[in-house]
Structure formats: structure tokens, C-alpha cells
N, C-alpha and C. Protein backbone atom coordinates (compact mmCIF):
# COMPACT_ATOMS: atom_id res chain seq x y z
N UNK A 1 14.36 14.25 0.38
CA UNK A 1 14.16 13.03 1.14
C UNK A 1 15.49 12.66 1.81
N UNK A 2 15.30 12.26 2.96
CA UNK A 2 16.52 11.93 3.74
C UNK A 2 16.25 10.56 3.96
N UNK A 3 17.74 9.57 4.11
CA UNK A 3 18.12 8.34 3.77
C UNK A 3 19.38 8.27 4.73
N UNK A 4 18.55 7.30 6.02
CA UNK A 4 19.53 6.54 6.61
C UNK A 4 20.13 4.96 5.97
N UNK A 5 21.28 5.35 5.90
CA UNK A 5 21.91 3.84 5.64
C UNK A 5 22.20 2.85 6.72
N UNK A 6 21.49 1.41 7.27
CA UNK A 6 22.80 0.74 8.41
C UNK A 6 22.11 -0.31 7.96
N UNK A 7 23.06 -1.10 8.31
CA UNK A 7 23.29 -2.78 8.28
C UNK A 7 22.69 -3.39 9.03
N UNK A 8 22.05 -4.88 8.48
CA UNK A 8 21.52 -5.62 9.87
C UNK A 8 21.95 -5.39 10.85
N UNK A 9 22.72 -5.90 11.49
CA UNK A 9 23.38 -5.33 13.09
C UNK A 9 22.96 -4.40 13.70
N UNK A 10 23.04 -3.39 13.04
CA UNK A 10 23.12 -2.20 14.07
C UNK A 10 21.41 -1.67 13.83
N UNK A 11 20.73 -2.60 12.68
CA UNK A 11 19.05 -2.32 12.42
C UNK A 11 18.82 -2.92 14.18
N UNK A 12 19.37 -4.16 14.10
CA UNK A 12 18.60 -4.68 15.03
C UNK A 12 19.17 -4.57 16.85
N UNK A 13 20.32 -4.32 16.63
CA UNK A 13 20.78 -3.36 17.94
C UNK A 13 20.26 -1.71 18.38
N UNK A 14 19.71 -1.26 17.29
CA UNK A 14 19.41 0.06 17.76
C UNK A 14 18.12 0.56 16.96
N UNK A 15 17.56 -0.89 16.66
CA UNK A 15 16.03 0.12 15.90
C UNK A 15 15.26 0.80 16.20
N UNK A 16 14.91 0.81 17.41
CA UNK A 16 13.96 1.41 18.54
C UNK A 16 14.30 2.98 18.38
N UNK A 17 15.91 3.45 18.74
CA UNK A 17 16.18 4.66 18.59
C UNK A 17 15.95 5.25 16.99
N UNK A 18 15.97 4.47 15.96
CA UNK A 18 16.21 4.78 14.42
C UNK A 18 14.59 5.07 14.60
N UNK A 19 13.64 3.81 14.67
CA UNK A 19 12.40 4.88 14.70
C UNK A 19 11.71 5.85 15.15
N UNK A 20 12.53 6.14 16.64
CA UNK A 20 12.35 7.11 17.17
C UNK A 20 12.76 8.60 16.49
N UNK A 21 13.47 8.18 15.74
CA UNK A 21 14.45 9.19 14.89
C UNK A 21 13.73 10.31 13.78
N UNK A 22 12.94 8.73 12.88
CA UNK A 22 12.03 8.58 11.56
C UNK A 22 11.07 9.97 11.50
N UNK A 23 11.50 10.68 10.88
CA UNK A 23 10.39 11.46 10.42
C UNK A 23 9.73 11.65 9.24
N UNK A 24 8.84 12.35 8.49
CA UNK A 24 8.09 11.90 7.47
C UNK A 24 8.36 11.66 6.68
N UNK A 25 9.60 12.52 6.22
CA UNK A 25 10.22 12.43 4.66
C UNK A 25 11.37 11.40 4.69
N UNK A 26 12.07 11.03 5.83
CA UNK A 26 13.09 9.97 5.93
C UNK A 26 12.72 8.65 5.80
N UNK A 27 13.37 7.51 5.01
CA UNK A 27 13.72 7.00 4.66
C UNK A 27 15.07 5.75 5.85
N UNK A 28 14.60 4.86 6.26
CA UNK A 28 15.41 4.10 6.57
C UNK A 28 15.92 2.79 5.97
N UNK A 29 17.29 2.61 5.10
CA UNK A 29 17.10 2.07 4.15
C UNK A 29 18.29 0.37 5.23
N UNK A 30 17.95 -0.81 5.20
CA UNK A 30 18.60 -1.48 5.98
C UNK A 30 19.33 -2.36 4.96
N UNK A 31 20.61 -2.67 5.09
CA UNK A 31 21.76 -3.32 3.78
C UNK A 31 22.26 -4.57 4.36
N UNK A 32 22.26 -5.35 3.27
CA UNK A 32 23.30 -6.55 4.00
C UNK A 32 24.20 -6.27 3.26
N UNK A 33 25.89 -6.52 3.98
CA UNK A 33 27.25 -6.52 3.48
C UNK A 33 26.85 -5.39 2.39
N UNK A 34 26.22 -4.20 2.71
CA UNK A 34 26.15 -2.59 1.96
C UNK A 34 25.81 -2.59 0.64
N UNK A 35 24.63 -3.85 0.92
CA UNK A 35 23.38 -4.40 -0.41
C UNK A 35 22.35 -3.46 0.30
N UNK A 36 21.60 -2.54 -0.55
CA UNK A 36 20.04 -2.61 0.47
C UNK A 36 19.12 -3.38 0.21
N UNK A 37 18.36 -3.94 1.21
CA UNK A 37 17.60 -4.82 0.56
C UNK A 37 16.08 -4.98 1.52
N UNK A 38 16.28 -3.77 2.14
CA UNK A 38 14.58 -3.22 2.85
C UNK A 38 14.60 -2.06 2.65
N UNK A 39 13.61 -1.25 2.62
CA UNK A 39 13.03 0.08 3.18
C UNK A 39 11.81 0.11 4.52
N UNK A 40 12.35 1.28 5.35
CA UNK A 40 11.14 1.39 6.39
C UNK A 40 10.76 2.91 6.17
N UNK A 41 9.48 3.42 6.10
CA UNK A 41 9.29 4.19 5.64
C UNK A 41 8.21 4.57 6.98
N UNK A 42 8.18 6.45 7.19
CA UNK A 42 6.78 6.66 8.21
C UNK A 42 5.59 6.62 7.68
N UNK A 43 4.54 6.05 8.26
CA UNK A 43 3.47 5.55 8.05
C UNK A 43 2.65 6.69 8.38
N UNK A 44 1.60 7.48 6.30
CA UNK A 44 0.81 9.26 7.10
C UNK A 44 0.52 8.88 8.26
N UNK A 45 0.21 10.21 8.42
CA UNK A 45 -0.98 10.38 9.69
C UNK A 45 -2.52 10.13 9.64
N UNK A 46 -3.07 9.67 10.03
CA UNK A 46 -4.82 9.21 9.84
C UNK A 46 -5.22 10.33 9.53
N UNK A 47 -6.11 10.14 8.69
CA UNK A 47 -7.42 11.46 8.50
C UNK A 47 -7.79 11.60 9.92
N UNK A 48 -7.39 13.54 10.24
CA UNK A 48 -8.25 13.38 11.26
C UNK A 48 -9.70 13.94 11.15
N UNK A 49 -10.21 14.70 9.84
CA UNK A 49 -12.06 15.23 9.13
C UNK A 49 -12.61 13.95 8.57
N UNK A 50 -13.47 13.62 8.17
CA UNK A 50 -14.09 12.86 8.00
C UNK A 50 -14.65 13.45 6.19
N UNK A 51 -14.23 12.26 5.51
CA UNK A 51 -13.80 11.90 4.31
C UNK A 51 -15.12 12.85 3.52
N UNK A 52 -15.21 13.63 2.05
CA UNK A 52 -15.99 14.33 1.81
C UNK A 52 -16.83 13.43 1.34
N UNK A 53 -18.42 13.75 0.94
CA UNK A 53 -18.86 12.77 0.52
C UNK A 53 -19.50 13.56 -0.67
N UNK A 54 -19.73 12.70 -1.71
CA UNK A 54 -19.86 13.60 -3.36
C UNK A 54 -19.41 13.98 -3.92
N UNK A 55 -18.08 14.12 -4.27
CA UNK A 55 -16.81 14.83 -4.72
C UNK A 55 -17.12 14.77 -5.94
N UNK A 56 -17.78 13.40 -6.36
CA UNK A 56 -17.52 13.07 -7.87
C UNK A 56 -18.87 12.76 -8.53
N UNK A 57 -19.80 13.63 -8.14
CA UNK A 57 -21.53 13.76 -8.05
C UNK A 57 -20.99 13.76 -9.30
N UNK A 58 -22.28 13.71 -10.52
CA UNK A 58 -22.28 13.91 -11.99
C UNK A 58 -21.56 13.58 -12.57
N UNK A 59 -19.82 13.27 -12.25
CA UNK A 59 -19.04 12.22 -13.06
C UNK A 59 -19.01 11.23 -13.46
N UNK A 60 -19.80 10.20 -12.72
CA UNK A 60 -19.82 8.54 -12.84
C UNK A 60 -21.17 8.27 -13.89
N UNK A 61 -21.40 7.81 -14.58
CA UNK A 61 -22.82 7.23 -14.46
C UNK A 61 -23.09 5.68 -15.37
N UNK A 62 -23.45 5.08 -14.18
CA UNK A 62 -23.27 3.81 -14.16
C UNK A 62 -24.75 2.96 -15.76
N UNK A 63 -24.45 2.80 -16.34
CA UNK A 63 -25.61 2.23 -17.26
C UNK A 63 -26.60 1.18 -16.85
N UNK A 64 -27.29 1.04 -17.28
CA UNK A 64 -28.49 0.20 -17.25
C UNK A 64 -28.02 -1.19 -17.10
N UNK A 65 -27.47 -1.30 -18.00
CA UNK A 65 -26.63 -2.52 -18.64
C UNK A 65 -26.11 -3.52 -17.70
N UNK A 66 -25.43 -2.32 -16.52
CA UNK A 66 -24.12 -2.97 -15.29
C UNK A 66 -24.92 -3.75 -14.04
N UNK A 67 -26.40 -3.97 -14.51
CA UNK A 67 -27.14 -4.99 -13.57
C UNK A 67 -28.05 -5.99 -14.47
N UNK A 68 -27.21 -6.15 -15.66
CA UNK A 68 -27.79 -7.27 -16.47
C UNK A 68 -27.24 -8.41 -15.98
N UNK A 69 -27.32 -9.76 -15.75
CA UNK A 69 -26.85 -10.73 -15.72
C UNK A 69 -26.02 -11.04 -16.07
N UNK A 70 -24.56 -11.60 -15.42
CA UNK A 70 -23.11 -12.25 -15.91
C UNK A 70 -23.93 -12.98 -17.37
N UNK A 71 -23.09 -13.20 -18.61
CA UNK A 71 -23.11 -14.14 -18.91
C UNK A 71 -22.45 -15.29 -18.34
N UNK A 72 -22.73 -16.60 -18.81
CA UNK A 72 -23.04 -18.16 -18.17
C UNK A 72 -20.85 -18.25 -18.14
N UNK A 73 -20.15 -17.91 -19.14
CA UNK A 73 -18.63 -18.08 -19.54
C UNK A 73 -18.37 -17.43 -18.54
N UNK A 74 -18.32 -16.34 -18.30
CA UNK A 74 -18.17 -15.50 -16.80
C UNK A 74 -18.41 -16.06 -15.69
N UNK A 75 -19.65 -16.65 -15.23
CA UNK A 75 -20.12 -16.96 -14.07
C UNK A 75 -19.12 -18.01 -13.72
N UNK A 76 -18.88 -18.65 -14.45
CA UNK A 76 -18.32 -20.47 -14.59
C UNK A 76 -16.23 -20.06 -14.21
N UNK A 77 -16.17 -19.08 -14.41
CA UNK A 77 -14.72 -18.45 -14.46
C UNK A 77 -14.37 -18.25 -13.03
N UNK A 78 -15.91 -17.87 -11.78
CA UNK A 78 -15.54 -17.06 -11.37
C UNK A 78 -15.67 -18.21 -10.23
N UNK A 79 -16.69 -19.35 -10.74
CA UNK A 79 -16.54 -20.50 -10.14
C UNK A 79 -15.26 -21.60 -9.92
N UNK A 80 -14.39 -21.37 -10.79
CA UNK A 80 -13.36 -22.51 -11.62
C UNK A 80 -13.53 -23.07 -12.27
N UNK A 81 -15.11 -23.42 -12.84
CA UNK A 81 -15.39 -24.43 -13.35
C UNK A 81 -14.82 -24.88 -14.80
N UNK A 82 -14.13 -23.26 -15.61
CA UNK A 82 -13.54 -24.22 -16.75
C UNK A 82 -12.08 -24.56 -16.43
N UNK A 83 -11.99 -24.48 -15.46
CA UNK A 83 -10.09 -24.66 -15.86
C UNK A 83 -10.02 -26.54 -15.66
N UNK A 84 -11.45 -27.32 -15.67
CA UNK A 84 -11.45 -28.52 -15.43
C UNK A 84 -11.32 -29.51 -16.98
């Protein structure tokens, strides 16, 4: 991983070129008085296939149970109603 170091100043005098710079594995790290105290990092690239679907067929299986009714202590939690 590669790691640019610069200071406010020169972040904000020359950021345009620094991201122009940025490539995947770099790291732009910005310091006050040679504190760091941001990271800018490149943002992946979008999926460009379209996401699989079923990957995880036969792994999950959801019970009977998980469409029984909240109990009433739950419901009331989700309302606020006990924190009164």
C-alpha cells in the first residue's frame, strides 16, 4: 500500500492533482502540523455482471417460528413506549 503524506495546505491547494494521482492501493493520508487526522481512500469500481443469485440455496433455513408474532415487551421497545 502506498501512502501519500501532505498537510492541509497543500490538501487544499493541490487536491485535484492528488486525486488525479490516487490509485487503488494508495492511500492519501492529510496531517495537521504532521498529526494525521483524515484518510482519502479510492472508491472500488462498480460491479460491472450482475450480482449471482442463489449462492447460498440450502444454507439458510428460516423456521416456522420467525413469523410468529413480536411478543407485546418487544413491540412496545420498538415503539418507545417503555422508556416512559
Amino acid at each position: 500500500m502506498v501512502m501519500i503524506r501532505i498537510n492541509i495546505h497543500e490538501a487544499k491547494a493541490r487536491l485535484s492533482e492528488y486525486l488525479a494521482r490516487l490509485r487503488h492501493d494508495e492511500v492519501i493520508v492529510i496531517c495537521k502540523r504532521n498529526v494525521a487526522i483524515a484518510e482519502i481512500r479510492a472508491v472500488p469500481a462498480a460491479r460491472t455482471s450482475p450480482r449471482p443469485v442463489g449462492l447460498a440455496k440450502a444454507e439458510l433455513k428460516v423456521p416456522a417460528s420467525f413469523f410468529d408474532p413480536l411478543p407485546e415487551d418487544t413491540l412496545t421497545s420498538f415503539d418507545g413506549r417503555d422508556a416512559e
